[in-house]
PDB file of N, CA and C in Angstrom:
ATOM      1  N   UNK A   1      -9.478 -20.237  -5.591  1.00  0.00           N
ATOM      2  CA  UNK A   1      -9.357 -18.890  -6.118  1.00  0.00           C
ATOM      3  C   UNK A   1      -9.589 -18.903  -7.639  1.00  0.00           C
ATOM      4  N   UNK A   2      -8.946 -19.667  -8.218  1.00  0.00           N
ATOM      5  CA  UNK A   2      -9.357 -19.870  -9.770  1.00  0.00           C
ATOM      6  C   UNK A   2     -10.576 -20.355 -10.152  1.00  0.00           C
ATOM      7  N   UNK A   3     -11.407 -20.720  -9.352  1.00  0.00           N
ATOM      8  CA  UNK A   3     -12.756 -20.837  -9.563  1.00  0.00           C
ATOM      9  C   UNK A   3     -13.182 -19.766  -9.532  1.00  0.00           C
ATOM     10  N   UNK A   4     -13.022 -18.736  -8.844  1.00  0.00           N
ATOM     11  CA  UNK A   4     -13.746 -17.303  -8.588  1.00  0.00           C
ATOM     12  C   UNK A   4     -12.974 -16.434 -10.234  1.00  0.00           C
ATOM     13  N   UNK A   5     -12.369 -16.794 -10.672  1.00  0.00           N
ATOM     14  CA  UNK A   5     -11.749 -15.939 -11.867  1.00  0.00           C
ATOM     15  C   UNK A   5     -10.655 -15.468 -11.751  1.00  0.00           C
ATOM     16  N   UNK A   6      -9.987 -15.692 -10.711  1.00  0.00           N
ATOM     17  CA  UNK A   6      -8.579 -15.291 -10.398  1.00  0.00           C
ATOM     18  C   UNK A   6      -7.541 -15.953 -11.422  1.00  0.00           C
ATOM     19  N   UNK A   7      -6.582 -15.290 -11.807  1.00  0.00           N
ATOM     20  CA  UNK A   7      -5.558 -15.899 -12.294  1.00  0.00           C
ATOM     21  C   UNK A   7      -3.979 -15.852 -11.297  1.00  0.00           C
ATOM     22  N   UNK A   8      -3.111 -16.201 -11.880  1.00  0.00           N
ATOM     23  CA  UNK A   8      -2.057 -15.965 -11.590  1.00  0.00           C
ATOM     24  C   UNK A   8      -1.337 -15.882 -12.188  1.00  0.00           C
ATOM     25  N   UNK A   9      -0.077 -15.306 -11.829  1.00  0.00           N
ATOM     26  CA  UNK A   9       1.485 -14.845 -12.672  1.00  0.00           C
ATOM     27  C   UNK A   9       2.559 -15.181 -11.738  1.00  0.00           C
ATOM     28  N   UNK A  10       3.495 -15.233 -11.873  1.00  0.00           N
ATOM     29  CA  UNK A  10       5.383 -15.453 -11.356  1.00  0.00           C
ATOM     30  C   UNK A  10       5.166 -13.847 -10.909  1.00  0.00           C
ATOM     31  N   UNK A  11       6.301 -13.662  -9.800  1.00  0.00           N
ATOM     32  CA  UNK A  11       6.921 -12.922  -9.434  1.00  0.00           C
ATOM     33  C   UNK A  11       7.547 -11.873 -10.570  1.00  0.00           C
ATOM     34  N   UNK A  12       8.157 -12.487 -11.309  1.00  0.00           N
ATOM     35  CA  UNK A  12       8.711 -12.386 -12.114  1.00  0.00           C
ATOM     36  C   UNK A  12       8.171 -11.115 -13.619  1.00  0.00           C
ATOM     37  N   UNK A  13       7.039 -12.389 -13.427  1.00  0.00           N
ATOM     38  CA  UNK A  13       6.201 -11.063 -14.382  1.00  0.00           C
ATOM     39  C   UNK A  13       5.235 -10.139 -14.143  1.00  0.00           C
ATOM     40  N   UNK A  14       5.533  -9.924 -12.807  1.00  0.00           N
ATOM     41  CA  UNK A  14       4.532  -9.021 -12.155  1.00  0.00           C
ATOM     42  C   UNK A  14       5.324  -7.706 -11.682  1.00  0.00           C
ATOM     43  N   UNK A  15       6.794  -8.089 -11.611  1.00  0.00           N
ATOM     44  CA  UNK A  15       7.884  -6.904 -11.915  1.00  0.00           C
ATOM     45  C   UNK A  15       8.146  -5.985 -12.569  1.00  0.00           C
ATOM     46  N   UNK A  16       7.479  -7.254 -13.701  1.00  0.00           N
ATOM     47  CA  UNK A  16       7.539  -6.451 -15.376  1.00  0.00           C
ATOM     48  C   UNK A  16       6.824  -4.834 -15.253  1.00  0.00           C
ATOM     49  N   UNK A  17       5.464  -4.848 -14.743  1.00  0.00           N
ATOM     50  CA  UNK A  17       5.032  -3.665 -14.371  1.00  0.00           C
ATOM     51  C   UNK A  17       5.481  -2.407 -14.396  1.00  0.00           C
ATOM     52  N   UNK A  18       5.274  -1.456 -15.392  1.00  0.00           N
ATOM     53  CA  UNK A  18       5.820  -0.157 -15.205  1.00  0.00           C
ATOM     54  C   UNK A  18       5.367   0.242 -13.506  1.00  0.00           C
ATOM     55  N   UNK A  19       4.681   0.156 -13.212  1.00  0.00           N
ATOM     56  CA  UNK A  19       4.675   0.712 -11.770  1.00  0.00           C
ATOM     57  C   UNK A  19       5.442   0.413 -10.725  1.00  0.00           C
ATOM     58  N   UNK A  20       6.077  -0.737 -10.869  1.00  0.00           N
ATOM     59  CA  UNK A  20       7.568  -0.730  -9.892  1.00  0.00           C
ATOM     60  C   UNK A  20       8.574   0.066 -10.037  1.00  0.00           C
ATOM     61  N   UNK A  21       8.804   0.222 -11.443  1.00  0.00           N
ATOM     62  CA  UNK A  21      10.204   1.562 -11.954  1.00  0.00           C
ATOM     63  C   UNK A  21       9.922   2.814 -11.517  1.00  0.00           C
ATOM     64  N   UNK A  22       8.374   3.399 -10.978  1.00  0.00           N
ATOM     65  CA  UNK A  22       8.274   4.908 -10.496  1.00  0.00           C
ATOM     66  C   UNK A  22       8.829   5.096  -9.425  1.00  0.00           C
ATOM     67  N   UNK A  23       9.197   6.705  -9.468  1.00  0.00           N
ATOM     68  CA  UNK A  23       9.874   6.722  -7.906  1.00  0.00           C
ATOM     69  C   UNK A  23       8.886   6.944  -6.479  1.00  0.00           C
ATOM     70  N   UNK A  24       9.236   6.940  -5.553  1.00  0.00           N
ATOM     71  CA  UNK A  24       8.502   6.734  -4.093  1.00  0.00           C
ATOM     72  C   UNK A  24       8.734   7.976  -3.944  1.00  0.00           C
ATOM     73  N   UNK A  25       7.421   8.809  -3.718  1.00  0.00           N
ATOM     74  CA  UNK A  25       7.513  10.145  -3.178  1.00  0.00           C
ATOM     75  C   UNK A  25       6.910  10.386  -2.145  1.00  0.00           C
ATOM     76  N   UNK A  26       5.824   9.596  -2.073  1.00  0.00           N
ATOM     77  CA  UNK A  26       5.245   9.713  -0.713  1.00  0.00           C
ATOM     78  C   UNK A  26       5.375   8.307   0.249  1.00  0.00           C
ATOM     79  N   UNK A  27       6.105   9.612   1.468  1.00  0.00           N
ATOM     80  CA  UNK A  27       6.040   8.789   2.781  1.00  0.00           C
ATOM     81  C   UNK A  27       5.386   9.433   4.178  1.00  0.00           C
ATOM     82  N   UNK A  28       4.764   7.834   4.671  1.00  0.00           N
ATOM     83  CA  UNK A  28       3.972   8.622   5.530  1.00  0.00           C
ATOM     84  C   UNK A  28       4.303   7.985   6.564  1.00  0.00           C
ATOM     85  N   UNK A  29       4.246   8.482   8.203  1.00  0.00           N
ATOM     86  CA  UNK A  29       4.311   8.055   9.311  1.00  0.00           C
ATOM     87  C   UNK A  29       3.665   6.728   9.770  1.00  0.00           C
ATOM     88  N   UNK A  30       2.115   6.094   9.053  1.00  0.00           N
ATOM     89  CA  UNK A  30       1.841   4.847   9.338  1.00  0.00           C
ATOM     90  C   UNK A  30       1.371   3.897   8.279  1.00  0.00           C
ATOM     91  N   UNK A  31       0.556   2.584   7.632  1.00  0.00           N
ATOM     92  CA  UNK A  31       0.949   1.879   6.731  1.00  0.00           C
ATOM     93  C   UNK A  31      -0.332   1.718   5.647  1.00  0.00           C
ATOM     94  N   UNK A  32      -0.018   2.783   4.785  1.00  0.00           N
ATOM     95  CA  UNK A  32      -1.145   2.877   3.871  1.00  0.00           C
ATOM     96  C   UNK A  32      -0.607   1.844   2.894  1.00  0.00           C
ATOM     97  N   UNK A  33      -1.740   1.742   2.006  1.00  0.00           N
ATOM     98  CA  UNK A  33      -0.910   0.869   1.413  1.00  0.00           C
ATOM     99  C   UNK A  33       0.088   0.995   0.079  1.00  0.00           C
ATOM    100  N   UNK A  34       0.471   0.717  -0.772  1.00  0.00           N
ATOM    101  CA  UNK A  34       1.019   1.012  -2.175  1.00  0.00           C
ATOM    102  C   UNK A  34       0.568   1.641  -3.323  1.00  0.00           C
ATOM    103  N   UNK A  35      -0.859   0.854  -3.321  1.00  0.00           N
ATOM    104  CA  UNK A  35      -2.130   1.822  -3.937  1.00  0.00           C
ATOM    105  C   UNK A  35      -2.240   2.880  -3.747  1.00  0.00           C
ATOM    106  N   UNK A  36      -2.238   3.116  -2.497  1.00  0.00           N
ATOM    107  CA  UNK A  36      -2.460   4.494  -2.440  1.00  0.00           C
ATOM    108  C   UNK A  36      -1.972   5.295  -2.556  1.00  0.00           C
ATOM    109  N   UNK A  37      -0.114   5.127  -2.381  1.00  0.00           N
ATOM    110  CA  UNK A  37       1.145   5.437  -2.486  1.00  0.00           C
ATOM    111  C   UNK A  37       1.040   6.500  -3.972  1.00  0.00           C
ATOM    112  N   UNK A  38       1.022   5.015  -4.566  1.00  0.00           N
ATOM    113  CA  UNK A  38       1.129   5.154  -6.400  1.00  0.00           C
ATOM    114  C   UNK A  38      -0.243   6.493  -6.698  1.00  0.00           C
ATOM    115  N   UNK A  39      -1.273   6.161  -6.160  1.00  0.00           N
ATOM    116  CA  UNK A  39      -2.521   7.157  -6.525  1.00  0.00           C
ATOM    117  C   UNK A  39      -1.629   8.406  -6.070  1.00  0.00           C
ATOM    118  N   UNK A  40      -1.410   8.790  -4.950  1.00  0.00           N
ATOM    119  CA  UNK A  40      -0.381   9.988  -4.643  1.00  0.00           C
ATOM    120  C   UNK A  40       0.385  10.858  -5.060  1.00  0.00           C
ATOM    121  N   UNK A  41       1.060   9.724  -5.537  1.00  0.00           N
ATOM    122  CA  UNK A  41       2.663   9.800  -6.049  1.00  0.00           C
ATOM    123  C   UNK A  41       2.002  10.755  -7.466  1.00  0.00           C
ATOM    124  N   UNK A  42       0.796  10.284  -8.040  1.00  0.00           N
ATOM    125  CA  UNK A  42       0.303  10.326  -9.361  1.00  0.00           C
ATOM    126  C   UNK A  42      -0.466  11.398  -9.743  1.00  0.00           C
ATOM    127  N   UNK A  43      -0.609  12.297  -8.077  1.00  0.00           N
ATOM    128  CA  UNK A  43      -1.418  13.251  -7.817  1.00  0.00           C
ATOM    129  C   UNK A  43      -2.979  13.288  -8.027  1.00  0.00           C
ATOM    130  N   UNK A  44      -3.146  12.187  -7.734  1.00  0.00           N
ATOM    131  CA  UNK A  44      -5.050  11.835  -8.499  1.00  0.00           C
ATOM    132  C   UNK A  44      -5.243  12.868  -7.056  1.00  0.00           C
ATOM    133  N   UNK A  45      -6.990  13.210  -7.093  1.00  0.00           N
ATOM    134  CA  UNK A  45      -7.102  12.917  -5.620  1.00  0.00           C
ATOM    135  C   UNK A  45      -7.459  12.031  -4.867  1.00  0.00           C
ATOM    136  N   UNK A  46      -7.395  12.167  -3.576  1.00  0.00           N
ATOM    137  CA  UNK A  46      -7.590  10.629  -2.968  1.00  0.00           C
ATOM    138  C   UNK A  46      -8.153  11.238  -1.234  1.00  0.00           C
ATOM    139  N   UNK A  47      -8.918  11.003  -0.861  1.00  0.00           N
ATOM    140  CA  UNK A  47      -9.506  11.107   0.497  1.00  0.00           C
ATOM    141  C   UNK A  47      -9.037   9.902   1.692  1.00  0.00           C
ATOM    142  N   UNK A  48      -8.002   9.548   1.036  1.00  0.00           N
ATOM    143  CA  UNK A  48      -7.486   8.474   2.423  1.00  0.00           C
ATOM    144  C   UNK A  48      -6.548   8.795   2.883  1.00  0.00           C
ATOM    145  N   UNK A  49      -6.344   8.498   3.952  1.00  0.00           N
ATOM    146  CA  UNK A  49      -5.741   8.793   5.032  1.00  0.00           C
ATOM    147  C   UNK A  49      -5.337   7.453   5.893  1.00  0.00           C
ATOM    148  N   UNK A  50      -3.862   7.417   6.479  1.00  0.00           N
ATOM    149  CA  UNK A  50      -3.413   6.591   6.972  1.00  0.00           C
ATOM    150  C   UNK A  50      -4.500   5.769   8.335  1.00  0.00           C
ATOM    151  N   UNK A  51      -4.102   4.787   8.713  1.00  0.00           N
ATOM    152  CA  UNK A  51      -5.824   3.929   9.249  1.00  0.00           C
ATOM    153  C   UNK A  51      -5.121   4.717  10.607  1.00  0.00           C
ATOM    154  N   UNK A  52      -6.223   4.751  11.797  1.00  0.00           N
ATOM    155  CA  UNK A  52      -5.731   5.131  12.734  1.00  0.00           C
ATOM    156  C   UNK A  52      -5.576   4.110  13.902  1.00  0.00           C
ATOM    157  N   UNK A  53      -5.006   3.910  14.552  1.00  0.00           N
ATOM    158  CA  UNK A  53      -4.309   3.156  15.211  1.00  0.00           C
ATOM    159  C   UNK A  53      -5.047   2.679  16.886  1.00  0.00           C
ATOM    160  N   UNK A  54      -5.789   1.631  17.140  1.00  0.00           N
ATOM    161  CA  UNK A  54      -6.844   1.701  18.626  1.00  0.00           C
ATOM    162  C   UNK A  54      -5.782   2.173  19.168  1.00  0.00           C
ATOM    163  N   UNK A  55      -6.025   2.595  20.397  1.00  0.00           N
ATOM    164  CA  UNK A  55      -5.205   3.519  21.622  1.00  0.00           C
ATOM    165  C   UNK A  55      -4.854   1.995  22.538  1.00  0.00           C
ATOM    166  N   UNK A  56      -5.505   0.816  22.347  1.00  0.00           N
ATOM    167  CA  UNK A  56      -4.982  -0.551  23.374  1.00  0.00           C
ATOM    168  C   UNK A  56      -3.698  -0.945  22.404  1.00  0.00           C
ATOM    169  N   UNK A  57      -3.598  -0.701  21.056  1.00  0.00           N
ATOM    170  CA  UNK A  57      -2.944  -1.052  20.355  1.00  0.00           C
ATOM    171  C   UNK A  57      -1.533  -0.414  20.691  1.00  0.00           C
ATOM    172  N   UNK A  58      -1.696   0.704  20.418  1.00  0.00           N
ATOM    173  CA  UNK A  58      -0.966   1.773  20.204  1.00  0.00           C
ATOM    174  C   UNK A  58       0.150   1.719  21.746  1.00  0.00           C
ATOM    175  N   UNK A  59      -0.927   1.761  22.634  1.00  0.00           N
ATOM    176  CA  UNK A  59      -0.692   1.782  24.665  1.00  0.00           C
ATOM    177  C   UNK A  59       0.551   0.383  24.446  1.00  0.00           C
ATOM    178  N   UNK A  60       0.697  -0.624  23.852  1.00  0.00           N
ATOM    179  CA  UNK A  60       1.153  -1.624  23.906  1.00  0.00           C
ATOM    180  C   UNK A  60       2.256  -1.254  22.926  1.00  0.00           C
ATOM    181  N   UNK A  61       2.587  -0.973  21.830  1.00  0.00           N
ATOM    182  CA  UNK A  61       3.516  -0.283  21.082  1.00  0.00           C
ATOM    183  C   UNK A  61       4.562   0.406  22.014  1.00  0.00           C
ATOM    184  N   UNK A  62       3.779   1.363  22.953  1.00  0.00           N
ATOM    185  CA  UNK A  62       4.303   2.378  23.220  1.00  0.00           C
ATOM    186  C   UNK A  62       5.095   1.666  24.610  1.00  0.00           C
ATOM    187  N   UNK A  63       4.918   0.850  25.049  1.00  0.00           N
ATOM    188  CA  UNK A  63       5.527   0.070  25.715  1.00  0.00           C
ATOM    189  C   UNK A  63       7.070  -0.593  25.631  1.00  0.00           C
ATOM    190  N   UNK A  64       7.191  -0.731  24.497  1.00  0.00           N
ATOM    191  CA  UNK A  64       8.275  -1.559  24.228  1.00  0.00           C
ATOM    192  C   UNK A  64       9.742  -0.797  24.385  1.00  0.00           C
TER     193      UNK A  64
END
């Protein structure tokens, strides 16, 4: 990965981040991700939408 230009950081200082201290306003029924959360939360606009779920997937969920 550090050949490709990647770096890394600690846990620690990746906390540091003002974007962990905002609050969570949007919640949604399936698993978008955080990004998109935060874009939300931030009111940008945004054309995504939670992924939709195969129906073999889902048929097996719905099972349990």
């Amino acid at each position: 990965m550090e050949k490709r230009g990647y770096t890394f950081i600690t846990l620690k200082e990746a906390l540091q981040d003002e974007i962990y201290s905002r609050p969570e306003r949007v919640i949604t029924t399936n698993g978008i991700s955080w990004l998109h959360r935060w874009r939300m939360t931030d009111k940008k606009i945004s054309t995504l939408k939670d992924p939709e779920i195969p129906a073999n997937i889902q048929a097996l969920y719905d099972k349990k």
